[in-house]
Structure formats: structure tokens, C-alpha cells
PDB file of N, CA and C in Angstrom:
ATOM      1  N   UNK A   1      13.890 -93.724 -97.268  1.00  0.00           N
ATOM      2  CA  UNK A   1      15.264 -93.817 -97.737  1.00  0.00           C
ATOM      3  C   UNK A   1      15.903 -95.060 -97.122  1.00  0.00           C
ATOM      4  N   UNK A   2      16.040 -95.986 -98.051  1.00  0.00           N
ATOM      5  CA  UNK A   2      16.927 -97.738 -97.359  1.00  0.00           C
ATOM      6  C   UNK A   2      18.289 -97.562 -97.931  1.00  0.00           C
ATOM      7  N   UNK A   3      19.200 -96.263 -98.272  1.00  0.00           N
ATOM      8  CA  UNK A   3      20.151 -96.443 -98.719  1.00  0.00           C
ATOM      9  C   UNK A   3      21.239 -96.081 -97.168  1.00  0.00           C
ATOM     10  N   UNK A   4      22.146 -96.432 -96.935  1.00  0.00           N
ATOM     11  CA  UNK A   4      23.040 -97.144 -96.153  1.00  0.00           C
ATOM     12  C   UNK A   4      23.945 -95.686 -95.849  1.00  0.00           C
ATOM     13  N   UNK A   5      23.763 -95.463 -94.780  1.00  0.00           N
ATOM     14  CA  UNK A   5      24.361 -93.959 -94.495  1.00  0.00           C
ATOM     15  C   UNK A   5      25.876 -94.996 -94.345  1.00  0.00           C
ATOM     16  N   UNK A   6      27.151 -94.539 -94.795  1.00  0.00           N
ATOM     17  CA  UNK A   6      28.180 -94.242 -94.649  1.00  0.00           C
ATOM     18  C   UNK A   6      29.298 -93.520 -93.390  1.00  0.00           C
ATOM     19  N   UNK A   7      29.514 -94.267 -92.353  1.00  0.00           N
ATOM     20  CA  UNK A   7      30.562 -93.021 -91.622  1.00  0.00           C
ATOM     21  C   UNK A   7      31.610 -93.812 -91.550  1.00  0.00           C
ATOM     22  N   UNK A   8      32.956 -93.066 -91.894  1.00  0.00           N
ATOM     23  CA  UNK A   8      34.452 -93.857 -91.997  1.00  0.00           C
ATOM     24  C   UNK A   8      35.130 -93.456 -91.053  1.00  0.00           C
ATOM     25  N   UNK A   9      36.017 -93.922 -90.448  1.00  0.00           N
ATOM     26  CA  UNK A   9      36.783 -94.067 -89.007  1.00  0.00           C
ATOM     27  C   UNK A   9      37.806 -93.580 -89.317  1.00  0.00           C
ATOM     28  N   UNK A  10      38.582 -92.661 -89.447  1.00  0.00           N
ATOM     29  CA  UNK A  10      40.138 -92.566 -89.694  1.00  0.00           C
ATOM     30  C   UNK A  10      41.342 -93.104 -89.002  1.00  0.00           C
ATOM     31  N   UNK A  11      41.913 -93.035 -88.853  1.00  0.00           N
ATOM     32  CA  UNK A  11      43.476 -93.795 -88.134  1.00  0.00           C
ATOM     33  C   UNK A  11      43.673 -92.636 -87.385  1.00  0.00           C
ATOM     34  N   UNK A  12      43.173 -91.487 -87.192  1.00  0.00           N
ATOM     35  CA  UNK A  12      43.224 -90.308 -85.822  1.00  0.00           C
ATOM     36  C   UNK A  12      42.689 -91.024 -84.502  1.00  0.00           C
ATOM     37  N   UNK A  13      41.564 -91.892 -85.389  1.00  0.00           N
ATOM     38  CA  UNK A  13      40.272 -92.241 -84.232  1.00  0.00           C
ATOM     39  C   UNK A  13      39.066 -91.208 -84.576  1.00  0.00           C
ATOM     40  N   UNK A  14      38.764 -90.294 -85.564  1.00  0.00           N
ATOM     41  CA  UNK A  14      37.962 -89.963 -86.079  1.00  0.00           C
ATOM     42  C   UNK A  14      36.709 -89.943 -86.579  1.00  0.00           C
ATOM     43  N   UNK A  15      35.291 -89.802 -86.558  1.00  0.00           N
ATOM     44  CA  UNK A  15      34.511 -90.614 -87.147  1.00  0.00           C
ATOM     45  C   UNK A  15      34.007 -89.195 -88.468  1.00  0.00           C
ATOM     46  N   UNK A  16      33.716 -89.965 -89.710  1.00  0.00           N
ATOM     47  CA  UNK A  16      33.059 -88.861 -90.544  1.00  0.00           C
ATOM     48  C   UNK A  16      31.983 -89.603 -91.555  1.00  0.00           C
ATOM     49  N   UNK A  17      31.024 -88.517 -91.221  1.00  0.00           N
ATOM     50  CA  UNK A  17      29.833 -89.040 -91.672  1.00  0.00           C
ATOM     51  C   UNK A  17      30.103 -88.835 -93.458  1.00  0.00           C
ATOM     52  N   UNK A  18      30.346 -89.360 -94.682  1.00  0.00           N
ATOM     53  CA  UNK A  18      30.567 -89.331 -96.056  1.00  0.00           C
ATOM     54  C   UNK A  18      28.864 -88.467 -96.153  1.00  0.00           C
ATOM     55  N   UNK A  19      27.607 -89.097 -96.071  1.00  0.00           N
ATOM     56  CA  UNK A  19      26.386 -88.057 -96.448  1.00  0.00           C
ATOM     57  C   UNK A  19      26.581 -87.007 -95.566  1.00  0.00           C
ATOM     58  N   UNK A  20      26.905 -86.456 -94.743  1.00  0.00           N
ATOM     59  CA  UNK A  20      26.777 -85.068 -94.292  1.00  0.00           C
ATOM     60  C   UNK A  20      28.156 -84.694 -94.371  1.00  0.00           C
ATOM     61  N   UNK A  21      28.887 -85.038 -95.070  1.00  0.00           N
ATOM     62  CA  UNK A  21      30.291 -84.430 -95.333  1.00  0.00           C
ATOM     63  C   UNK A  21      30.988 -83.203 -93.993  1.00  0.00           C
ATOM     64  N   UNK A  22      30.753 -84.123 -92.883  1.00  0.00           N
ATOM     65  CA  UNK A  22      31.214 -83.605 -91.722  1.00  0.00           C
ATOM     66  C   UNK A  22      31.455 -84.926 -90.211  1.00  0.00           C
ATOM     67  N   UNK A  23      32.455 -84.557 -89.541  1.00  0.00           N
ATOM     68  CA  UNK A  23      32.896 -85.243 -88.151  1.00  0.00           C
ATOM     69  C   UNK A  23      31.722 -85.362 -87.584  1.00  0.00           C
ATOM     70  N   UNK A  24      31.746 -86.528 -86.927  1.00  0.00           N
ATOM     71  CA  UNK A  24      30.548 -87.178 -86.044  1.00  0.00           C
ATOM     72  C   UNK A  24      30.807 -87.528 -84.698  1.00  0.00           C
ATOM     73  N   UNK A  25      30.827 -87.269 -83.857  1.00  0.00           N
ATOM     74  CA  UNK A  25      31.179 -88.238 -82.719  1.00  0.00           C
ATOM     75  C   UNK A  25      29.901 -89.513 -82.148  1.00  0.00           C
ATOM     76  N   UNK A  26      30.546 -90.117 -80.877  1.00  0.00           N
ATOM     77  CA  UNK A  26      29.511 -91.890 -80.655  1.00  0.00           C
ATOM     78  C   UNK A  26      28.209 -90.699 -80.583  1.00  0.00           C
ATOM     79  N   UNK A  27      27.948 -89.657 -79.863  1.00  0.00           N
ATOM     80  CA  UNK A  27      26.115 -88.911 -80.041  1.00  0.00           C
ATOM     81  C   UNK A  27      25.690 -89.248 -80.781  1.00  0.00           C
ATOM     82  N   UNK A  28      26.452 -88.661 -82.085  1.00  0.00           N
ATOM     83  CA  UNK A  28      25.646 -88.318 -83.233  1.00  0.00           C
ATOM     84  C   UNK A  28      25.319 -89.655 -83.638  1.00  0.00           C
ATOM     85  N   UNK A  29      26.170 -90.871 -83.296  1.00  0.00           N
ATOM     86  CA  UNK A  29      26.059 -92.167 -83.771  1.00  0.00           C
ATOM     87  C   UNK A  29      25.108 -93.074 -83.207  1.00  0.00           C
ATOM     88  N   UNK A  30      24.717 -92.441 -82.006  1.00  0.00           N
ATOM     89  CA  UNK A  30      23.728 -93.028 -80.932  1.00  0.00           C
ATOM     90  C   UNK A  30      22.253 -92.217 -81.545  1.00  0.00           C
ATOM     91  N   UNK A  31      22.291 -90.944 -82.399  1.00  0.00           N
ATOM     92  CA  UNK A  31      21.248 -90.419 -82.475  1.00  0.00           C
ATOM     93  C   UNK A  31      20.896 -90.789 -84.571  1.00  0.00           C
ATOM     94  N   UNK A  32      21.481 -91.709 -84.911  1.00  0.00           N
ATOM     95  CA  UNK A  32      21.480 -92.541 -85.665  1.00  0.00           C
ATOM     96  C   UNK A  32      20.544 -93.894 -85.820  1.00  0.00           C
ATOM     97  N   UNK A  33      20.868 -94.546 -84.535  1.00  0.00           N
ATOM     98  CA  UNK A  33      20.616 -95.768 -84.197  1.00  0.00           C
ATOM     99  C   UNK A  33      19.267 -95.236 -83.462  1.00  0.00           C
ATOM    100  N   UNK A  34      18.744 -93.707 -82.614  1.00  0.00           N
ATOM    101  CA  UNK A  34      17.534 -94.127 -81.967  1.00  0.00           C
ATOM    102  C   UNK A  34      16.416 -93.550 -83.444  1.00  0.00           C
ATOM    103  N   UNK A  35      16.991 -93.004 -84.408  1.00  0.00           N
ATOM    104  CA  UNK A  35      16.358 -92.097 -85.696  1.00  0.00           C
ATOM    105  C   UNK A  35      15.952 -93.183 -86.174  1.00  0.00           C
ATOM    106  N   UNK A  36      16.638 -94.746 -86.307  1.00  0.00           N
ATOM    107  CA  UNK A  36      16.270 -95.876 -87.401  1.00  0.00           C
ATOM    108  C   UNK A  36      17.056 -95.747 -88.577  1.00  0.00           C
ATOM    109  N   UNK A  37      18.331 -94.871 -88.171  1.00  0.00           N
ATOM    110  CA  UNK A  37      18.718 -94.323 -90.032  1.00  0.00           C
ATOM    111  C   UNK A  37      19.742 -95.698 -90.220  1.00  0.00           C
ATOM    112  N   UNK A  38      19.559 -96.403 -91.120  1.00  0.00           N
ATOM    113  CA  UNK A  38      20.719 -97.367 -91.848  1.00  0.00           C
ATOM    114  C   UNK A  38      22.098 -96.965 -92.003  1.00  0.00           C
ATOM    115  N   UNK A  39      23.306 -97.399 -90.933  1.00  0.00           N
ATOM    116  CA  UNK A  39      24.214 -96.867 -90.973  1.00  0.00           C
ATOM    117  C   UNK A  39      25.498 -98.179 -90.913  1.00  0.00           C
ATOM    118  N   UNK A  40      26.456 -97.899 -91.418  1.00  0.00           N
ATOM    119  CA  UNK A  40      27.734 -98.727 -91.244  1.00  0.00           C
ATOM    120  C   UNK A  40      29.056 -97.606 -91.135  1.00  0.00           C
ATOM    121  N   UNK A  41      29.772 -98.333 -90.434  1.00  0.00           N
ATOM    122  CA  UNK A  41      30.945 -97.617 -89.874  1.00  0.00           C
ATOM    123  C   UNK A  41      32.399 -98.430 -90.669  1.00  0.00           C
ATOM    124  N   UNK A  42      32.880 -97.964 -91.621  1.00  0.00           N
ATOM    125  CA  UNK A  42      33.902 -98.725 -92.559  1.00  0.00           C
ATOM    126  C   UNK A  42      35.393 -97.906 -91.932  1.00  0.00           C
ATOM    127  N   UNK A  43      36.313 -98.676 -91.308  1.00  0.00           N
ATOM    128  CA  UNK A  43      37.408 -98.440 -91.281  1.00  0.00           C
ATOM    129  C   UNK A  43      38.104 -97.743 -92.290  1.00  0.00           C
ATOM    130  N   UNK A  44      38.845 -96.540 -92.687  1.00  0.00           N
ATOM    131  CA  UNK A  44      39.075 -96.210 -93.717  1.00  0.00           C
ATOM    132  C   UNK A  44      40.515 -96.884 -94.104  1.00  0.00           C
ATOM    133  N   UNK A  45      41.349 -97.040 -93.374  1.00  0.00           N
ATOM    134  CA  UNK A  45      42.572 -97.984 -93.507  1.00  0.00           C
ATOM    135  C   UNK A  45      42.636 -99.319 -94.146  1.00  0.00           C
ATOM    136  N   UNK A  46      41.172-100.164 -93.316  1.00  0.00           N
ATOM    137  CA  UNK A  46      41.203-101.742 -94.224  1.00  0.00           C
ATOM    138  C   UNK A  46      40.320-102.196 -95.098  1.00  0.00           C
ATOM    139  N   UNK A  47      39.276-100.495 -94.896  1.00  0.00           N
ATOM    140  CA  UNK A  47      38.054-100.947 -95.386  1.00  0.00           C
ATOM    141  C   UNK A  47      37.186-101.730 -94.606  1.00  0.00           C
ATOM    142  N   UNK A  48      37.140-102.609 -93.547  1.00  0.00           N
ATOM    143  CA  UNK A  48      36.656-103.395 -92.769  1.00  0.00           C
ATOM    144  C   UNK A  48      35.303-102.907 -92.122  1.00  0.00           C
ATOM    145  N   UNK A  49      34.266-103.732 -92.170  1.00  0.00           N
ATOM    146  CA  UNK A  49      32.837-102.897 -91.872  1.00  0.00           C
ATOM    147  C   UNK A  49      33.818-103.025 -89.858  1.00  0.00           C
ATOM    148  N   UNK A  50      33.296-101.566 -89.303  1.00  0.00           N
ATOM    149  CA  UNK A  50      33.699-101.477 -87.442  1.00  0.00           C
ATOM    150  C   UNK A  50      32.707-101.040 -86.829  1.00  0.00           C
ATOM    151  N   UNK A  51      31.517-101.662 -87.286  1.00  0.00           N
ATOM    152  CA  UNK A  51      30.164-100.842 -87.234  1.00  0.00           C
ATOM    153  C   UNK A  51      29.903-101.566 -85.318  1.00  0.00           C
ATOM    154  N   UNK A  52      29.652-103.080 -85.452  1.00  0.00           N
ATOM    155  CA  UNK A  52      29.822-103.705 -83.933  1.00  0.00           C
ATOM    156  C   UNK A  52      30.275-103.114 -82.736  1.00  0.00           C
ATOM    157  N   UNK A  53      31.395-102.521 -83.243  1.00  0.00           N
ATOM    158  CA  UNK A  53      32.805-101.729 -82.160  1.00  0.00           C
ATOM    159  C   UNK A  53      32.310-101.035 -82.285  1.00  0.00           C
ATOM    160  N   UNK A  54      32.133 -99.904 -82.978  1.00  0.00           N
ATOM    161  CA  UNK A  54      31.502 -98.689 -82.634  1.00  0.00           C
ATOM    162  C   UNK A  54      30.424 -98.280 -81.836  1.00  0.00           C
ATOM    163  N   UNK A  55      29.289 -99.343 -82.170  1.00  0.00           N
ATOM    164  CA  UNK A  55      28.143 -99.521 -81.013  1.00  0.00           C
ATOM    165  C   UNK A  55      28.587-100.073 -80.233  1.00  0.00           C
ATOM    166  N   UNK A  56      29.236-100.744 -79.583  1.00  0.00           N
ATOM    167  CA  UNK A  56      29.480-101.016 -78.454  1.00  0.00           C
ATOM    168  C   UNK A  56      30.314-100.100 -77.415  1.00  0.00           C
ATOM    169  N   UNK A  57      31.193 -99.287 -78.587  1.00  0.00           N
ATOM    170  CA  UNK A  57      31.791 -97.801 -77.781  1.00  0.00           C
ATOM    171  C   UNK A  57      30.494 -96.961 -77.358  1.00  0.00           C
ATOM    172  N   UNK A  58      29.462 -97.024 -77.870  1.00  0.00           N
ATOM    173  CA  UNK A  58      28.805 -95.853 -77.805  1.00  0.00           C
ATOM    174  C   UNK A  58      27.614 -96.471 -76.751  1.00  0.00           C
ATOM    175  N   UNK A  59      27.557 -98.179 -76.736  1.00  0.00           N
ATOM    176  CA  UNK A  59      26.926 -98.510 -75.131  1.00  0.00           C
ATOM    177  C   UNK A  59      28.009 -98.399 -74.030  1.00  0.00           C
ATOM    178  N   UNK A  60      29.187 -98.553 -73.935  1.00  0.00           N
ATOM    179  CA  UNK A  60      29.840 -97.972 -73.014  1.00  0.00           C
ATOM    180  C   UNK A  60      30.125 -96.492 -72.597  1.00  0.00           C
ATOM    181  N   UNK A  61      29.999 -95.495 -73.607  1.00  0.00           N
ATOM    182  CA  UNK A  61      30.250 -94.388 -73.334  1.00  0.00           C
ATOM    183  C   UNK A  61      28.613 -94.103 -72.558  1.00  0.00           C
ATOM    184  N   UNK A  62      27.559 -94.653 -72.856  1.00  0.00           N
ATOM    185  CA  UNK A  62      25.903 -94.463 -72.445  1.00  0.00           C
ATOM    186  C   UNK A  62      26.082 -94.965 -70.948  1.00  0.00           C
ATOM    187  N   UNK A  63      26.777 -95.845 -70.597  1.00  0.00           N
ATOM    188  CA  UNK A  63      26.888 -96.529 -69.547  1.00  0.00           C
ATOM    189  C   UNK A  63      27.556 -95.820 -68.868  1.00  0.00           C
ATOM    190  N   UNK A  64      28.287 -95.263 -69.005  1.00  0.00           N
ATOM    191  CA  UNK A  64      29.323 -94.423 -68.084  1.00  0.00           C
ATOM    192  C   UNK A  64      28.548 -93.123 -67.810  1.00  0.00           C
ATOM    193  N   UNK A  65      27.431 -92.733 -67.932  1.00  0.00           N
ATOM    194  CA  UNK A  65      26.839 -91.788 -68.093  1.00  0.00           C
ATOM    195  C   UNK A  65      25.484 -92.219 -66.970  1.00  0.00           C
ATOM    196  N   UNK A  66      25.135 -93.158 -67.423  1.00  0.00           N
ATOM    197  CA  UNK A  66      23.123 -93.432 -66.947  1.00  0.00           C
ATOM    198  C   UNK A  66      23.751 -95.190 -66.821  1.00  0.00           C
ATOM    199  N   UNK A  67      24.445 -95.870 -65.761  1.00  0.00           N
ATOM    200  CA  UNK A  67      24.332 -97.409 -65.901  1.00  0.00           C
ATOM    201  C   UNK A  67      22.875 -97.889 -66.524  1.00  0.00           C
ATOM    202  N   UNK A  68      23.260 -99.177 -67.164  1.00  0.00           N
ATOM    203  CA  UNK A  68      21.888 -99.688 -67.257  1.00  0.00           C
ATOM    204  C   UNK A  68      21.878-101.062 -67.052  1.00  0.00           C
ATOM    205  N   UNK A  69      23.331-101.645 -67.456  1.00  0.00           N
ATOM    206  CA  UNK A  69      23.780-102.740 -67.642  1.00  0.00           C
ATOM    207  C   UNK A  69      24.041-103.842 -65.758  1.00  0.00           C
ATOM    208  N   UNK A  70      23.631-103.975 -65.069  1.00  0.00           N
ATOM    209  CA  UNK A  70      24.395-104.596 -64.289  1.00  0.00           C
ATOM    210  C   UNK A  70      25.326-105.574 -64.192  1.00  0.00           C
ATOM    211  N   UNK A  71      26.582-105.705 -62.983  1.00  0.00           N
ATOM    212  CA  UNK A  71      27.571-106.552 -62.919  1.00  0.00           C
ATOM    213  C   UNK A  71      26.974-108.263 -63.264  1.00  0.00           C
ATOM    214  N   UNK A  72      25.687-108.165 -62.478  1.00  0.00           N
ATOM    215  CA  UNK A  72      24.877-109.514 -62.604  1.00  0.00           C
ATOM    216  C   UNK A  72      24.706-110.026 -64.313  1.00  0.00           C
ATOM    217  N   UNK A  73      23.824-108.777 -64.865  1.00  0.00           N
ATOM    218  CA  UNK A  73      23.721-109.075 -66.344  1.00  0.00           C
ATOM    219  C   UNK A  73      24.891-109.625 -67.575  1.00  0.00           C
ATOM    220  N   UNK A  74      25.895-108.595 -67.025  1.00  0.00           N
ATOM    221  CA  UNK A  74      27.010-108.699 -67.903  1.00  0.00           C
ATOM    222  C   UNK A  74      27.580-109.485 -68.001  1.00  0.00           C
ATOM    223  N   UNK A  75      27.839-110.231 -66.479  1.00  0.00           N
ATOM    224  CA  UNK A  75      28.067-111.640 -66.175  1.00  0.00           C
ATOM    225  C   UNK A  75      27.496-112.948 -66.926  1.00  0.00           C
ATOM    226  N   UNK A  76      26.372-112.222 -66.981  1.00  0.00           N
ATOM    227  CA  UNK A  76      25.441-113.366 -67.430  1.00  0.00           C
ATOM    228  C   UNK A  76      25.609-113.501 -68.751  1.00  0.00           C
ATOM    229  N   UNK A  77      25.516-112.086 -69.441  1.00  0.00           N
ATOM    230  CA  UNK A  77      25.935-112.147 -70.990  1.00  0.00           C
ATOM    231  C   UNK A  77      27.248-113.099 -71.403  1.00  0.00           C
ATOM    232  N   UNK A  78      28.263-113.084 -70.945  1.00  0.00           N
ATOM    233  CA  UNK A  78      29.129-113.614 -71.424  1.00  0.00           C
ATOM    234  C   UNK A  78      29.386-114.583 -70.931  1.00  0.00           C
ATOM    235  N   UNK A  79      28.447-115.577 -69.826  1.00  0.00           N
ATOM    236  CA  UNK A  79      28.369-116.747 -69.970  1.00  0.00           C
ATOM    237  C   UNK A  79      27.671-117.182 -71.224  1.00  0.00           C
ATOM    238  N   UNK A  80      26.222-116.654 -71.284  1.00  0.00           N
ATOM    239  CA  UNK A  80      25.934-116.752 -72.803  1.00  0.00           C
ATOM    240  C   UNK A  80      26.951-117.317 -74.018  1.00  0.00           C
ATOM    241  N   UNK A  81      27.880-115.949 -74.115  1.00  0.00           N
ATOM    242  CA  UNK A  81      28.204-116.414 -75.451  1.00  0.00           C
ATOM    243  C   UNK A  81      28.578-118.025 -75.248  1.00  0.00           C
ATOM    244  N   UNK A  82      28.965-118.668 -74.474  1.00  0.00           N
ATOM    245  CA  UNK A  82      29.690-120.071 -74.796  1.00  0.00           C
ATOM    246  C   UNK A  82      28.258-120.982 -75.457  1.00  0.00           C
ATOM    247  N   UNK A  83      27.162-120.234 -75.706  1.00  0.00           N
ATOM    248  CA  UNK A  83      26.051-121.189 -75.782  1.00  0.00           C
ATOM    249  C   UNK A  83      26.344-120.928 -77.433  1.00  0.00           C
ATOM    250  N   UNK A  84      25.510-121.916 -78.264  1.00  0.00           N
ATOM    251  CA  UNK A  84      25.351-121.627 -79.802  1.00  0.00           C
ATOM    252  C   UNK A  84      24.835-120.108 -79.953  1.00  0.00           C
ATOM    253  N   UNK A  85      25.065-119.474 -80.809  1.00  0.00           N
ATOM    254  CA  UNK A  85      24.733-118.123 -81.664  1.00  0.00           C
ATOM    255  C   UNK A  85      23.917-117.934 -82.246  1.00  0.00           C
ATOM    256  N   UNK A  86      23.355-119.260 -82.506  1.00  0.00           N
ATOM    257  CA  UNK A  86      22.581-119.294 -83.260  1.00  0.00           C
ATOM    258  C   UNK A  86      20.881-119.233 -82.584  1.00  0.00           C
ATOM    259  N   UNK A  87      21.244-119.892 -81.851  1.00  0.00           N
ATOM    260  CA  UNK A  87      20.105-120.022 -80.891  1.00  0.00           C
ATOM    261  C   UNK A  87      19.980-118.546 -79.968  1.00  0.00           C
ATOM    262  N   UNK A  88      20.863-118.009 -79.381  1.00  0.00           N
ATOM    263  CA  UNK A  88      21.151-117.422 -78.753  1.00  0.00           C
ATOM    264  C   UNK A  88      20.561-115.437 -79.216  1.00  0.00           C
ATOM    265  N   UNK A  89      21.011-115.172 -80.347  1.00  0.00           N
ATOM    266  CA  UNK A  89      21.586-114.510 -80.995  1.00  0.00           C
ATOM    267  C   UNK A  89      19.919-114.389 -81.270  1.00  0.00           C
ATOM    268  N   UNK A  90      18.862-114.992 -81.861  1.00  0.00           N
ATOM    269  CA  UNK A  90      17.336-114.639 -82.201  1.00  0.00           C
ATOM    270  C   UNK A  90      16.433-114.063 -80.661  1.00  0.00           C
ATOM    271  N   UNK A  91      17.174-115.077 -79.472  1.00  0.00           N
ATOM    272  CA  UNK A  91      16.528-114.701 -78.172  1.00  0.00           C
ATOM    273  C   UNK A  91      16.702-113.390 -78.013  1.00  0.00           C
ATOM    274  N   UNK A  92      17.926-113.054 -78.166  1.00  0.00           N
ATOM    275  CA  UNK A  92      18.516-111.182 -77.417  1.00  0.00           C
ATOM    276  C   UNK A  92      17.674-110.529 -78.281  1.00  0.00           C
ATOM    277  N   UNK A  93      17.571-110.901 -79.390  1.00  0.00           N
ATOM    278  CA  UNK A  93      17.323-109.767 -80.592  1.00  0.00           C
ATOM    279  C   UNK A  93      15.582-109.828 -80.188  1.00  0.00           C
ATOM    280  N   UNK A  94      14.571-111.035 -80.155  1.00  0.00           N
ATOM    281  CA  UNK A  94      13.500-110.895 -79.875  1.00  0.00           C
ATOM    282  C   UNK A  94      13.400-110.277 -78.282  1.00  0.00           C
ATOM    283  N   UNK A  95      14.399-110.198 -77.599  1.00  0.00           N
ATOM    284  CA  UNK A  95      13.919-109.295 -76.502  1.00  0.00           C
ATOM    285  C   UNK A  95      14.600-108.129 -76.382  1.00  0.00           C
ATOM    286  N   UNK A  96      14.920-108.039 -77.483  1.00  0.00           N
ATOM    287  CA  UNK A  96      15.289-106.302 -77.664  1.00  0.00           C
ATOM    288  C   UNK A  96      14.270-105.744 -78.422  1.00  0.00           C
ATOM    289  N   UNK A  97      13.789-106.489 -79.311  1.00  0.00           N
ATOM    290  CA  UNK A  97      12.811-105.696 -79.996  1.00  0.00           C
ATOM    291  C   UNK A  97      11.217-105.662 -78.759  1.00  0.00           C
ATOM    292  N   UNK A  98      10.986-106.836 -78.057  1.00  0.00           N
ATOM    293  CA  UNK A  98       9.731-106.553 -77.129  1.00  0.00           C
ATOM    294  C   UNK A  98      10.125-105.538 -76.448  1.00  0.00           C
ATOM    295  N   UNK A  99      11.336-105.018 -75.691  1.00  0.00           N
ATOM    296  CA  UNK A  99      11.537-104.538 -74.897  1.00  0.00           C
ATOM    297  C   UNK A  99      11.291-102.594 -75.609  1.00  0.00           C
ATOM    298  N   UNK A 100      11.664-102.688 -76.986  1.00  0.00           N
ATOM    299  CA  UNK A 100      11.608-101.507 -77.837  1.00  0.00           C
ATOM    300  C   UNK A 100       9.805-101.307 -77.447  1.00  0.00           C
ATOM    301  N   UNK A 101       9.398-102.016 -78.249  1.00  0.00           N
ATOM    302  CA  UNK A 101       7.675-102.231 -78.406  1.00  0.00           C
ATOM    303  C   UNK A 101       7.176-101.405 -76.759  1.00  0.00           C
ATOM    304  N   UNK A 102       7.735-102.100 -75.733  1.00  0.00           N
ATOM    305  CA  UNK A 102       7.179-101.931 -74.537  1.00  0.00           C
ATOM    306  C   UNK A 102       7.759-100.008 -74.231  1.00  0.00           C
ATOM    307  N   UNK A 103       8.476-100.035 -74.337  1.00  0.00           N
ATOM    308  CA  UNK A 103       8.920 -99.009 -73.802  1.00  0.00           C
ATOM    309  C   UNK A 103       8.274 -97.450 -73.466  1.00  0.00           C
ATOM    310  N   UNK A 104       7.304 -97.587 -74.253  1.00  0.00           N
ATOM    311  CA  UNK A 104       6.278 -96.356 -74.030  1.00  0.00           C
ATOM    312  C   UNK A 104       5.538 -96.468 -72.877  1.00  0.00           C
ATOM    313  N   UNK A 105       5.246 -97.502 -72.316  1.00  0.00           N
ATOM    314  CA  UNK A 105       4.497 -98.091 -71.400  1.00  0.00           C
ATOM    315  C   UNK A 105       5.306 -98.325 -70.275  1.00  0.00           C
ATOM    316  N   UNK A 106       6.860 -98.440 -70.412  1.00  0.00           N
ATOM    317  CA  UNK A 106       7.482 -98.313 -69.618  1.00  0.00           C
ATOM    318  C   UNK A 106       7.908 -97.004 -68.822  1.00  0.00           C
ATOM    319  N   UNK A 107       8.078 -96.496 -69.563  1.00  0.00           N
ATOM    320  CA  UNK A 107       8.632 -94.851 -69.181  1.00  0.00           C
ATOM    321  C   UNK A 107       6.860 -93.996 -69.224  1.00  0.00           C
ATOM    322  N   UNK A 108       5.477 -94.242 -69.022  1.00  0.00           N
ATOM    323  CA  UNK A 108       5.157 -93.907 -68.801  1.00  0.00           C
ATOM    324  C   UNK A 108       3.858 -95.053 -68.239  1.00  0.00           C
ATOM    325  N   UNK A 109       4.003 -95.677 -66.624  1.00  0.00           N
ATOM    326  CA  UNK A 109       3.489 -96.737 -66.275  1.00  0.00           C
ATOM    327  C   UNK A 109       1.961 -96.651 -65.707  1.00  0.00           C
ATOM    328  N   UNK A 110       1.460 -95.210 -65.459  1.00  0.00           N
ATOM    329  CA  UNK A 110       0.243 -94.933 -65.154  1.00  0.00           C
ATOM    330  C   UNK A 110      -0.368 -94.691 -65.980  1.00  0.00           C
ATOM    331  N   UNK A 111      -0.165 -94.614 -67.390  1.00  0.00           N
ATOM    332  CA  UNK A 111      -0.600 -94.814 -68.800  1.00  0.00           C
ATOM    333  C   UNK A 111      -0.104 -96.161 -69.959  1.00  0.00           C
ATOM    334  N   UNK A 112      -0.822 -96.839 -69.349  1.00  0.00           N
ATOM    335  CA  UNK A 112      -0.650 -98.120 -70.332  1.00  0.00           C
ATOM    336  C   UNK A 112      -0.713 -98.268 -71.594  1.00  0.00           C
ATOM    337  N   UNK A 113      -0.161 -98.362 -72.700  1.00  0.00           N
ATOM    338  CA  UNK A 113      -0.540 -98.978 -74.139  1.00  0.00           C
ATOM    339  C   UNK A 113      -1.498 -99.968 -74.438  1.00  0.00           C
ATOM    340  N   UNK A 114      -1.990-100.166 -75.022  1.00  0.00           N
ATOM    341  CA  UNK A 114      -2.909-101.488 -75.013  1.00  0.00           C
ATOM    342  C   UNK A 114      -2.877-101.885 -76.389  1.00  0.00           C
TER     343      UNK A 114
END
């Protein structure tokens, strides 16, 4: 299924999923993003895709929970942005995806992947 799950934001601060015709909170939105399901988050007021903001509420709400992020990193991130985006923007993403790839091997290090 590549069709584009739907959840709209209300002006409460609300989130609702349109395919499961029910309230969602950042979980359910975090258990979205680890499922692979194709999702966008449309403001219902401007229409405006708030899909960015929303994941980023839902790495801060993760963070406040299990840190993962350090003061060092974060730092570092937003020196970043002053660099091109372009350039920038393929690096994070290729080491988010190695870091995906690795992760079995991470969380279980006396059993290697090969």
C-alpha cells in the first residue's frame, strides 16, 4: 500500500488519523514512522503539509523520555545548518539510513550481521 496515510491537526492541538477515523497522539505517530507507513500531517486550518513539526515534536517528546541526542550533537547540528542543504541534507539522510541498516547489530553486538 504507497497510498499516503492522512492525519489532520485541529486548532485544539489535536491529531486525527482521516484512515482510521480516530485521535492519534505523537505514539501512534512515532509507531507510524517505525511501521514504514506513508504518512503526512495537514494542518486542518491552512491546509499546510506540518508533517516536519510534528516529527520533530515526537523526537522531543522521545528525548524527554530515553535522551539520545547530546548537548555536543545538537550543537553541532545547528552549526550545520549554516552549511548548503544541499550538500548537507544527502549526508544526514545517508547516515540515517546506515545507521537504520546497522542497527540490528547494534542492539545485539555479540551477534553480528554480516
Amino acid at each position: 500500500m504507497n497510498e499516503w496515510r492522512v492525519v489532520k491537526k485541529y486548532p485544539n492541538r489535536r491529531l486525527y488519523d482521516t484512515n482510521e477515523s480516530r485521535y492519534v497522539t505523537l505514539a501512534d505517530i512515532r509507531r507510524l514512522v517505525l511501521e514504514h507507513i506513508p504518512f503526512k500531517v495537514i494542518d486542518k486550518t491552512t491546509q499546510q503539509d506540518i508533517t516536519r513539526s510534528i516529527l520533530l515534536q515526537v523526537i522531543s517528546e522521545q528525548e524527554s523520555a530515553a535522551p539520545l541526542l547530546t548537548r555536543e550533537l545538537l550543537a553541532a547540528l545547528i552549526r550545520c545548518q549554516s552549511l548548503d542543504a544541499g550538500t548537507l541534507r544527502p549526508a544526514l539522510e545517508d547516515a540515517a539510513r546506515l545507521l537504520a541498516q546497522l542497527q540490528p547489530a547494534l542492539a545485539n553486538p555479540a551477534h553480528p550481521q554480516t
